[in-house]
Protein backbone atom coordinates (compact mmCIF):
# COMPACT_ATOMS: atom_id res chain seq x y z
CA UNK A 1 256.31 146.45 -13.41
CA UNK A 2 252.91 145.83 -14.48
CA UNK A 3 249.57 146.05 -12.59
CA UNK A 4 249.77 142.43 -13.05
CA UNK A 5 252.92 142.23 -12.25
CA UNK A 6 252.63 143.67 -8.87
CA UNK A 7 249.56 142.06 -8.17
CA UNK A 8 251.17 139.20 -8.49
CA UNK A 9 253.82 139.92 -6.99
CA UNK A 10 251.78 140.99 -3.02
CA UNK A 11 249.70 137.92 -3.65
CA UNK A 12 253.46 135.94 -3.07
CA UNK A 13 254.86 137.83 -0.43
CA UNK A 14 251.12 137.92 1.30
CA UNK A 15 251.95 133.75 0.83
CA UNK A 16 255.19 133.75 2.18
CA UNK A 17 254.31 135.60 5.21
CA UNK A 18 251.73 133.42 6.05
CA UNK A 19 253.39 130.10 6.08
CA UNK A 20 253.98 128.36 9.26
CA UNK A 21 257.22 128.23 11.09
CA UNK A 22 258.81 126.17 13.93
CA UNK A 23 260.17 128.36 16.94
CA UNK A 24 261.82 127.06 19.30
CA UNK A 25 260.14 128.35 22.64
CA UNK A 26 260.26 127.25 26.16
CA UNK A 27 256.73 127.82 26.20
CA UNK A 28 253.92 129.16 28.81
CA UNK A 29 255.61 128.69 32.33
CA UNK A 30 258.75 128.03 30.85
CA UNK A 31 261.77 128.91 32.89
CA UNK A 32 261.29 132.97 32.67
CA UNK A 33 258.36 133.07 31.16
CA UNK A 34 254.80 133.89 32.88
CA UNK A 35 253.35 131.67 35.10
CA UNK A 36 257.20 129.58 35.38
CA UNK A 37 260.20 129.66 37.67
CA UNK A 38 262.58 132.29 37.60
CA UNK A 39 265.84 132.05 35.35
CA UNK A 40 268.90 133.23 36.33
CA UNK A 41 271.18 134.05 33.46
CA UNK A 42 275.21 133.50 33.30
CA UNK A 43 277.48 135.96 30.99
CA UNK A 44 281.19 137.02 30.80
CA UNK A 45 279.25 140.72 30.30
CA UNK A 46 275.85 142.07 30.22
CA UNK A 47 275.41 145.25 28.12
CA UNK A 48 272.63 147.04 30.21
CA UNK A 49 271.92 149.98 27.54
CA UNK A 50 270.71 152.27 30.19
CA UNK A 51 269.63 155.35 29.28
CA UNK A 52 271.77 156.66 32.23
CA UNK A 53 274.30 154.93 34.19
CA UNK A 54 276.57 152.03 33.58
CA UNK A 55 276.41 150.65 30.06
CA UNK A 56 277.96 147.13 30.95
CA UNK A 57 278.51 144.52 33.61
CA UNK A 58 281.47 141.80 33.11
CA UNK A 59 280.55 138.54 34.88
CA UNK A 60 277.22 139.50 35.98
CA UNK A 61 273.90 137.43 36.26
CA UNK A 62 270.32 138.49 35.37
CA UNK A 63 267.13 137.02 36.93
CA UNK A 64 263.93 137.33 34.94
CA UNK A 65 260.34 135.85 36.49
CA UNK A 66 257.20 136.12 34.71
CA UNK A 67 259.00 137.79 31.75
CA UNK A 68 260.44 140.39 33.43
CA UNK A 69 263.90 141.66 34.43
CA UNK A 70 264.20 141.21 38.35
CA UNK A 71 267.59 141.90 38.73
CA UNK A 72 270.84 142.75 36.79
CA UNK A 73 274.37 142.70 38.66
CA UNK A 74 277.80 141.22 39.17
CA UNK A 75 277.31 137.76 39.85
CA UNK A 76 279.59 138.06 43.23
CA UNK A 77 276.96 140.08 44.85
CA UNK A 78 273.50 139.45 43.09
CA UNK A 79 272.22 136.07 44.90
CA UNK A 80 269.95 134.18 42.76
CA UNK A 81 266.42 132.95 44.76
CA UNK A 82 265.94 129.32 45.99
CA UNK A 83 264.23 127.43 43.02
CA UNK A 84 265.71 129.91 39.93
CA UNK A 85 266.32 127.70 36.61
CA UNK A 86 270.65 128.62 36.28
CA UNK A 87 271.59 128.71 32.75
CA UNK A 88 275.33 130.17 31.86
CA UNK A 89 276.28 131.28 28.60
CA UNK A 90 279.76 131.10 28.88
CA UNK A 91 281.88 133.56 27.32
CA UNK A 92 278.99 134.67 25.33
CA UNK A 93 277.15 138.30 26.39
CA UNK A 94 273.41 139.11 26.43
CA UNK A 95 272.02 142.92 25.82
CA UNK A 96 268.61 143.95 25.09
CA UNK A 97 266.63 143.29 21.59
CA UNK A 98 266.82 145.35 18.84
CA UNK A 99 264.63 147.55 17.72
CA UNK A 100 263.68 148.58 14.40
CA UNK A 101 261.33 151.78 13.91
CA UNK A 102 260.93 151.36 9.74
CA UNK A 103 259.39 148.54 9.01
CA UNK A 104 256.71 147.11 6.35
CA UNK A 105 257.21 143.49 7.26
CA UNK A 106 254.10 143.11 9.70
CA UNK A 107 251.81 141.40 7.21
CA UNK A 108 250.36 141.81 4.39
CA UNK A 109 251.61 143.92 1.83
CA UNK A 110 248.42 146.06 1.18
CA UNK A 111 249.74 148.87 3.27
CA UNK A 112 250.34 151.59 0.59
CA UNK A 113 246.23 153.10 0.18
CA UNK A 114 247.20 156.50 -2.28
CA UNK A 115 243.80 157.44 -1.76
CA UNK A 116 244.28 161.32 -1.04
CA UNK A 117 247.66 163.30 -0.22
CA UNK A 118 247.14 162.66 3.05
CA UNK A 119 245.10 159.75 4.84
CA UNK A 120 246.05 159.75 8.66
CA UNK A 121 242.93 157.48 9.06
CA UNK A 122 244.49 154.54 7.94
CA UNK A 123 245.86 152.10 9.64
CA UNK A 124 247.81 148.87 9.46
CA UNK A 125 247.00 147.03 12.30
CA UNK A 126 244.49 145.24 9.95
CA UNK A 127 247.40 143.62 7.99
CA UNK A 128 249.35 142.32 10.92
CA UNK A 129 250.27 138.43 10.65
CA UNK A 130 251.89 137.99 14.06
CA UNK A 131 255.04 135.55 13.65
CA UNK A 132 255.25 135.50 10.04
CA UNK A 133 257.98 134.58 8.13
CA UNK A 134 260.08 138.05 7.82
CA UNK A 135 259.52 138.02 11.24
CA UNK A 136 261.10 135.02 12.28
CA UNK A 137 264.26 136.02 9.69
CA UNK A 138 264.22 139.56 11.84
CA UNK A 139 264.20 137.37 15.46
CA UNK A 140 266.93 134.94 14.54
CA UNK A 141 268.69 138.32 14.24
CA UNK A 142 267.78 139.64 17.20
CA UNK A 143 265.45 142.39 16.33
CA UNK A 144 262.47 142.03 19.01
CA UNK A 145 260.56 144.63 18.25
CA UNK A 146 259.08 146.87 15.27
CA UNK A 147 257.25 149.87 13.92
CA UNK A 148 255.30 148.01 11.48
CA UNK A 149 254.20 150.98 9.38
CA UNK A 150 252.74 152.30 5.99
CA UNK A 151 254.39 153.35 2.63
CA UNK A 152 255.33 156.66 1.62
CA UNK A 153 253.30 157.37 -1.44
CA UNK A 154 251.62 159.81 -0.27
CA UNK A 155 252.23 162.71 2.39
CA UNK A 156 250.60 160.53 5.21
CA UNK A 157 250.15 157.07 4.72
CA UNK A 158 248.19 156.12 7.96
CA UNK A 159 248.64 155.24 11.58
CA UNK A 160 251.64 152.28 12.61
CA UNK A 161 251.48 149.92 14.99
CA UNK A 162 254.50 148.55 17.47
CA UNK A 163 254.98 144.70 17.47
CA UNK A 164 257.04 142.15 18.79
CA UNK A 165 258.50 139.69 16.35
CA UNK A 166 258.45 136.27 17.83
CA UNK A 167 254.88 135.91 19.61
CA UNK A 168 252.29 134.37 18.78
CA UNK A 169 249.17 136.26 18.64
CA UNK A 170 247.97 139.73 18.01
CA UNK A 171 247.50 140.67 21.43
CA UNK A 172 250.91 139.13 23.28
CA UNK A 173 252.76 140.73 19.79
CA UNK A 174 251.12 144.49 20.70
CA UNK A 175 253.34 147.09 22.09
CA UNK A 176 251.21 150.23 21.31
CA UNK A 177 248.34 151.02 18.34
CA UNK A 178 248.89 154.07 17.28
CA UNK A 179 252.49 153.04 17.31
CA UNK A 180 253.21 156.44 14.77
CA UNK A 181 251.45 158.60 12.60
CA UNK A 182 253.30 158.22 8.88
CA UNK A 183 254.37 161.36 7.10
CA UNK A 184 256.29 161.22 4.32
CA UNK A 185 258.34 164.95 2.71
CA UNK A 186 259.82 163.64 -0.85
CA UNK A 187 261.01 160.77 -2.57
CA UNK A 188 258.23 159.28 -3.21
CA UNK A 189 254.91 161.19 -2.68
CA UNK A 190 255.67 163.83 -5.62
CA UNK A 191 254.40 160.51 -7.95
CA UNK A 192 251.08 161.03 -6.45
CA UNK A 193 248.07 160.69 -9.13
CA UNK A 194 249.59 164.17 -11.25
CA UNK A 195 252.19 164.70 -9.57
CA UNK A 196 252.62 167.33 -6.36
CA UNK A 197 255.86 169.15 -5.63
CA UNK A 198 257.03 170.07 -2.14
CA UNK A 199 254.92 173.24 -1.94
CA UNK A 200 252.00 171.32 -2.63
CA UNK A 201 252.70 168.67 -0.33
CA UNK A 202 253.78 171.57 2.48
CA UNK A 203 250.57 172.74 2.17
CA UNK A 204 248.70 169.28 2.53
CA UNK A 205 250.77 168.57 5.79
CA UNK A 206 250.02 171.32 7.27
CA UNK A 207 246.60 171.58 6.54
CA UNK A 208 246.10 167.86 7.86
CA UNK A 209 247.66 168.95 11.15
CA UNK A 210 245.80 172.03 11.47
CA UNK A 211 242.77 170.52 11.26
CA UNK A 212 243.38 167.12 13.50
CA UNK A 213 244.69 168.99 16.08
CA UNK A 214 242.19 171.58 16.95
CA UNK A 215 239.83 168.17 16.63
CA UNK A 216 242.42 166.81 19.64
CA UNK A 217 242.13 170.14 21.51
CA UNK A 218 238.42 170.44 20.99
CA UNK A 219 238.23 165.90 22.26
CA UNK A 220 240.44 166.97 25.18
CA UNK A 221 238.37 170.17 25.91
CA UNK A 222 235.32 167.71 26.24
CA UNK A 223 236.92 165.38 28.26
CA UNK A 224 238.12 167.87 30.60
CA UNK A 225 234.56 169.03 30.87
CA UNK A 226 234.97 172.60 29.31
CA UNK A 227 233.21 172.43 25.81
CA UNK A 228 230.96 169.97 23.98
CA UNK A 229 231.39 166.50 22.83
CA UNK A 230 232.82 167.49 19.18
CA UNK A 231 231.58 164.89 16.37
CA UNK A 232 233.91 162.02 16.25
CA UNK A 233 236.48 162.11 13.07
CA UNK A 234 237.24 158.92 12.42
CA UNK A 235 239.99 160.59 9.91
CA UNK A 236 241.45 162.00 13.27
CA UNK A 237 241.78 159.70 15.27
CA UNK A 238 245.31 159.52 15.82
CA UNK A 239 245.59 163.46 17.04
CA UNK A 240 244.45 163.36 20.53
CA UNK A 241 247.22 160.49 20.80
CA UNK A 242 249.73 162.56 19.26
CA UNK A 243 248.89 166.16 21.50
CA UNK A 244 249.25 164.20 24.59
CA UNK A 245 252.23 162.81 23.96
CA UNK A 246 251.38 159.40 23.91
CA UNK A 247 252.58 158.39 19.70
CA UNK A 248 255.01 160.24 17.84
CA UNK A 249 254.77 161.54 14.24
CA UNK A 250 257.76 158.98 12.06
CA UNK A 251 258.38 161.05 8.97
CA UNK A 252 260.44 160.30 5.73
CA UNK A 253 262.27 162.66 5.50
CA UNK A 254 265.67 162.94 3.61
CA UNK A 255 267.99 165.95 1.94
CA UNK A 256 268.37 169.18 4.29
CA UNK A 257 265.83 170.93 2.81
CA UNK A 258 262.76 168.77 3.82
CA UNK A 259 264.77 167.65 7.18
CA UNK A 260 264.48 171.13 7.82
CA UNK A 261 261.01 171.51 6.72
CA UNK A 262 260.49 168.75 9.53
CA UNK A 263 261.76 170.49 12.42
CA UNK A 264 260.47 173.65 11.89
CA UNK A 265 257.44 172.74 10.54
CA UNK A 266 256.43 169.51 13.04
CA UNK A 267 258.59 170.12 15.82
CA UNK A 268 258.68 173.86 16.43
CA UNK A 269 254.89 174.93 14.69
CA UNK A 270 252.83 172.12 15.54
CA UNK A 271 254.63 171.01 18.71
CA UNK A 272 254.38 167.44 18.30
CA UNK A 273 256.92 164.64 19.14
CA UNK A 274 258.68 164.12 15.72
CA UNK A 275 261.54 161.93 14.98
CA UNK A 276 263.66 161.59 11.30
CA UNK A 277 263.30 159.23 9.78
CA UNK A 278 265.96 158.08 6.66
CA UNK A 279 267.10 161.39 6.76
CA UNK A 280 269.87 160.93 4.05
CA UNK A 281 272.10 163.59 1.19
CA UNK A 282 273.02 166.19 3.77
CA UNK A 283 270.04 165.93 6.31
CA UNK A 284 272.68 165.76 9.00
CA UNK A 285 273.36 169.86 7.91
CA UNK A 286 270.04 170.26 10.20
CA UNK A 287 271.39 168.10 12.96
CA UNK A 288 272.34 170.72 15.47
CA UNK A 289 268.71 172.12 15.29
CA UNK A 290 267.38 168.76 15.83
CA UNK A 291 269.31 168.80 18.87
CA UNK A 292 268.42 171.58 20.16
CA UNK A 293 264.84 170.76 19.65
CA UNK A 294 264.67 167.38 20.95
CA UNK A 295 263.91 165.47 17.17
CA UNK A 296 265.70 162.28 16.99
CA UNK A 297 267.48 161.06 13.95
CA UNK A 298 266.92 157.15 13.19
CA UNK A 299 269.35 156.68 10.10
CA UNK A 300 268.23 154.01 7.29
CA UNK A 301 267.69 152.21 4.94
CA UNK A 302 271.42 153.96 3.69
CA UNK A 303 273.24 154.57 5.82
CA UNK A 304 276.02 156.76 3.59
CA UNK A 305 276.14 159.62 1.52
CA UNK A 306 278.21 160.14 -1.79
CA UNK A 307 278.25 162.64 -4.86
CA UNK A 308 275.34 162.07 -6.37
CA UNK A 309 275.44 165.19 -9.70
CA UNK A 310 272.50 164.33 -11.61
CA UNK A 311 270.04 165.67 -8.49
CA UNK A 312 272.66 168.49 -8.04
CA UNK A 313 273.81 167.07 -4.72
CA UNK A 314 277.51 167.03 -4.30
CA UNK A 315 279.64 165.42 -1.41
CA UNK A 316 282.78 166.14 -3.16
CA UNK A 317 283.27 162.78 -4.39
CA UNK A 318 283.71 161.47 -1.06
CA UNK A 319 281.50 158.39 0.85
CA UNK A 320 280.34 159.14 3.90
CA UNK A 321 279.31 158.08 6.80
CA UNK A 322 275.50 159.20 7.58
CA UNK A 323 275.35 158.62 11.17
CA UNK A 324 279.19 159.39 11.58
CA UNK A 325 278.07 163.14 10.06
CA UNK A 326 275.02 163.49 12.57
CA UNK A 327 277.19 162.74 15.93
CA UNK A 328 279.97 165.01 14.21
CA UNK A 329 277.48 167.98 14.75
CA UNK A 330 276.68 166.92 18.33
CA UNK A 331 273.77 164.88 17.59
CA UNK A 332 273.08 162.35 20.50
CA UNK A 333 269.37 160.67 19.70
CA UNK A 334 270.94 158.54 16.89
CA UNK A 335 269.49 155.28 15.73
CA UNK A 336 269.56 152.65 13.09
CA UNK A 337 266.73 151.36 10.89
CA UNK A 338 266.00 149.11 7.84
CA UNK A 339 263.08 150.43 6.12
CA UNK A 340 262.44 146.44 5.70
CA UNK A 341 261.85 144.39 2.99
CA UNK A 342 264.67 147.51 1.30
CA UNK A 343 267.38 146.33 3.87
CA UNK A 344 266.55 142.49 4.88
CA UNK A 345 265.16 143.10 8.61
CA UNK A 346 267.78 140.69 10.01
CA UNK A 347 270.54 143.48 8.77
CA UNK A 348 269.92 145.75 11.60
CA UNK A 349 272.48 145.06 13.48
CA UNK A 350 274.85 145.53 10.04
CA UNK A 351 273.33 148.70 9.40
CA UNK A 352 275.24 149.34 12.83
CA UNK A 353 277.80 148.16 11.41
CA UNK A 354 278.34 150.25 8.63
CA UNK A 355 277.50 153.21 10.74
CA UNK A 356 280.77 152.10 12.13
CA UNK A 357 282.80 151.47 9.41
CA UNK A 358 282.18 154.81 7.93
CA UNK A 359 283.23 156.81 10.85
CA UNK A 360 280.47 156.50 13.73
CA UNK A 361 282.29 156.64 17.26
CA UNK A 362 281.05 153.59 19.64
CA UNK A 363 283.34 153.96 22.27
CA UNK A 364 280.93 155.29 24.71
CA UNK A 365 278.61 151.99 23.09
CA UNK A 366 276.58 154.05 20.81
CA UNK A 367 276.16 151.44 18.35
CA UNK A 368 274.55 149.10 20.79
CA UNK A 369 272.50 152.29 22.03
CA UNK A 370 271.37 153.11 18.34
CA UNK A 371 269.98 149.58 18.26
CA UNK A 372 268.20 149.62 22.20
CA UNK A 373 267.57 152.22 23.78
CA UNK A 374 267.46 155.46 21.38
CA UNK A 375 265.10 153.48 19.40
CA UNK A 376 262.86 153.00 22.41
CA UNK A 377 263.10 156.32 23.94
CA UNK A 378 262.52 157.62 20.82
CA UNK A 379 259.05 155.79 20.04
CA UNK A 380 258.35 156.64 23.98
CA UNK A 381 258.13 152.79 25.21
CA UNK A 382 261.06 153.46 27.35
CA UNK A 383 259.58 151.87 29.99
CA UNK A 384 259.38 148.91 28.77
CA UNK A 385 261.73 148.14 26.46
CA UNK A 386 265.44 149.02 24.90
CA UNK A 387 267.62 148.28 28.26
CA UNK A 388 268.11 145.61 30.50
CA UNK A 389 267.12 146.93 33.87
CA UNK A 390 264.83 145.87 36.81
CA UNK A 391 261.05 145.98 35.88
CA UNK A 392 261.29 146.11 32.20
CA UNK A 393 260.48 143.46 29.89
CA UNK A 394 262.52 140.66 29.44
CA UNK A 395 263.29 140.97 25.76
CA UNK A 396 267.36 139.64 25.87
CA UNK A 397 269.82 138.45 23.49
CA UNK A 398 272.27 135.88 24.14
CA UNK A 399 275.05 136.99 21.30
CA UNK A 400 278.82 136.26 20.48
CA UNK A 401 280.21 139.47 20.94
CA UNK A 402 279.36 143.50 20.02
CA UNK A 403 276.28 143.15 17.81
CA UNK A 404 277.67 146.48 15.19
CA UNK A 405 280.69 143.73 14.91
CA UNK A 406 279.70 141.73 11.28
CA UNK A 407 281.44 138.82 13.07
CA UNK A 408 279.18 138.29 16.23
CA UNK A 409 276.20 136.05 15.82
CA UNK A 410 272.66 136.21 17.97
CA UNK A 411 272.63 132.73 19.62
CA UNK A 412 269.40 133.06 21.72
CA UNK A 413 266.39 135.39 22.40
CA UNK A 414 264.06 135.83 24.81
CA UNK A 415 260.88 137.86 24.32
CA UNK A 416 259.06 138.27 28.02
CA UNK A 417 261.06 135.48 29.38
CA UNK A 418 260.54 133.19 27.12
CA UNK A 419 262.40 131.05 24.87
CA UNK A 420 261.87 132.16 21.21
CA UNK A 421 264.89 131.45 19.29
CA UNK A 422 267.74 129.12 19.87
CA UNK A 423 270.59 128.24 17.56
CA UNK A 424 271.34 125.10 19.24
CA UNK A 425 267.69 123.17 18.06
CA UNK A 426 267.03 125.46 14.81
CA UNK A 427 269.43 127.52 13.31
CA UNK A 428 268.02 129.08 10.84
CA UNK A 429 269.44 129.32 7.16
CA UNK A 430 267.30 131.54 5.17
């Protein structure tokens, strides 16, 4: 495409995402919602996601107030408080949002700065239109929440934010800036300005974390009162986050040999919390490492493998089930991702779904898991988000049945209590 071409071409999706949509929302003090009654909700199950515990509850309520979880239990012995708005879904189920941690769908389209090999200054939080159109396609999904970061042209493309989808303004939509630093190991940063190859890039991404995090160690050292104040590096702003432990490093990774190059290179060297991401043609051969390490794997935008000769990378003809070949090797952190606009954002859940279909054991709910709450352990907002359970946000999907089912529809969501999405006033077609 040309340099016109393209142009062109951001100008229209910058256009798109701008345009004004009509969400159905209970509004402020809505039932729920901050500042409004409590809502009790009504379901033939609840899929809690918890980390640990008891994945689901059949006939169960959950009360939310001031958009967040109160309570989640069998309805027999969970009494709802004097005054609670009752609302019963039926036969349908609710579970926790989804979450997507590869996303360029935030905003603008301007997010993709080659300026050097690596520039972990960058940042995207600058592009963010809250509630923009690819948003609203993602909520009517169910996907709540997203790692809205740069491209992968070059070996670090900047810092990501976390967002919520269906919220109006910058500040409600914030879950954390830095939300990840962006590296990116081949596939697309070897088309930098001459052209690198891995050494080269190796060398640039180590380099860039040499250098921001003895800038971290010397911040911390100052705050701690046992050096100077260093000069601020406005380039490095993103290390002190990342040394105490409060972002994670997303990387593109994919084929073993750069997987590997990820672990032992991010995890093990530099000691920073790392997670893989894409991570495609035979990654999964580094999966019992990553276990042992603590590196999730958050599978997508393909989410199979197959014999691919002309880059001399053979799967013996067979297709094959990405996520399916992780878990085979006793991988446990595994999620699901869309690398959005390349896989439509509202596909999440059918990226599940394949996962499935080419040989990913759910029984234990994994599926649902690799949606919920790996996602949101993995980006370290735990806390908050990825499970239904008492204190945490109330981010909830009313749907039809298991979301990695292609059959099973998301009827209603709630982001902090309220009202954001429902198929019965605006269904949306897109």
């Amino acid at each position: 495409m040309s340099a016109l071409g393209r142009g062109a071409l951001a100008a229209l999706l910058v256009a798109l995402a701008a345009l004004p949509l009509h969400a159905q929302s209970d509004g402020a003090g809505g039932p729920g919602a901050s500042g409004g009654p409590g809502l009790a909700l009504r379901a033939a199950k609840v899929l809690t996601a918890a980390w640990q515990g008891d994945q689901a509850v059949d006939t169960a309520v959950v009360l939310v107030k001031d958009g967040r979880i109160e309570a989640v239990g069998p309805a027999r012995t969970t009494p709802i408080p004097v005054g609670y708005v009752v609302e019963d879904v039926g036969s349908r189920w609710l579970m926790p949002g989804m979450i997507d941690l590869h996303s360029h769908i935030g905003g603008t389209f301007d997010i993709n700065d080659m300026v050097y090999v690596t520039n972990p200054g960058l940042k995207v939080h600058g592009a963010v239109i809250p509630n923009n159109r690819a948003f609203q396609r993602a909520l009517a999904a169910g996907v709540t929440a997203v790692l809205f970061i740069p491209g992968s042209g070059t070996n670090s493309g900047g810092q990501g934010v976390l967002l919520k989808t269906g919220l109006e303004t910058y500040d409600e939509s914030l879950i954390r800036d830095p939300g990840s630093l962006k590296v990116a190991q081949w596939g697309n940063p070897e088309r930098w300005a001459i052209g690198v190859g891995k050494a080269f890039e190796n060398w640039h991404i180590r380099d860039m974390f040499r250098r921001g995090l003895a800038y971290a160690r010397a911040v911390k050292a100052w705050r701690e009162g046992k050096g100077p104040k260093p000069e601020r590096a406005l380039e490095f702003d993103v290390f002190p986050h990342l040394l105490d432990k409060k972002t994670q490093v997303s990387v593109h990774t994919q084929i073993y040999q750069v997987v590997l190059t990820t672990l032992t290179m991010l995890r093990k060297e530099f000691g920073v919390d790392v997670y893989i991401d894409h991570g495609e043609w035979k990654g999964y051969l580094a999966a019992p490492m990553a276990e042992e390490i603590g590196v999730p794997a958050i599978i997508g935008p393909r989410e199979i493998d197959w014999r691919l000769p002309f880059w001399n990378i053979d799967t013996d003809g067979q297709v094959q089930g990405i996520a399916a070949e992780y878990q085979k090797r006793g991988h446990t952190m595994i999620g699901f991702n869309t690398d959005a606009p390349v896989v439509p954002a509202e596909e999440l859940s059918l990226q599940a779904g394949v996962a499935v279909r080419f040989g990913f054991d759910t029984s234990n709910m994994d599926a649902v898991r690799g949606l919920t709450i790996v996602p949101a352990r993995t980006a370290g907002i735990d806390d908050r988000l990825g499970s239904l359970e008492r204190g945490k946000d109330a981010d909830i999907l009313v749907v039809t049945g298991d979301p990695a089912d292609p059959r099973s529809s998301v009827e209603v969501v709630f982001i902090n209590g309220k009202r954001v999405y429902d198929t019965a006033v605006d269904r949306r077609r897109w």
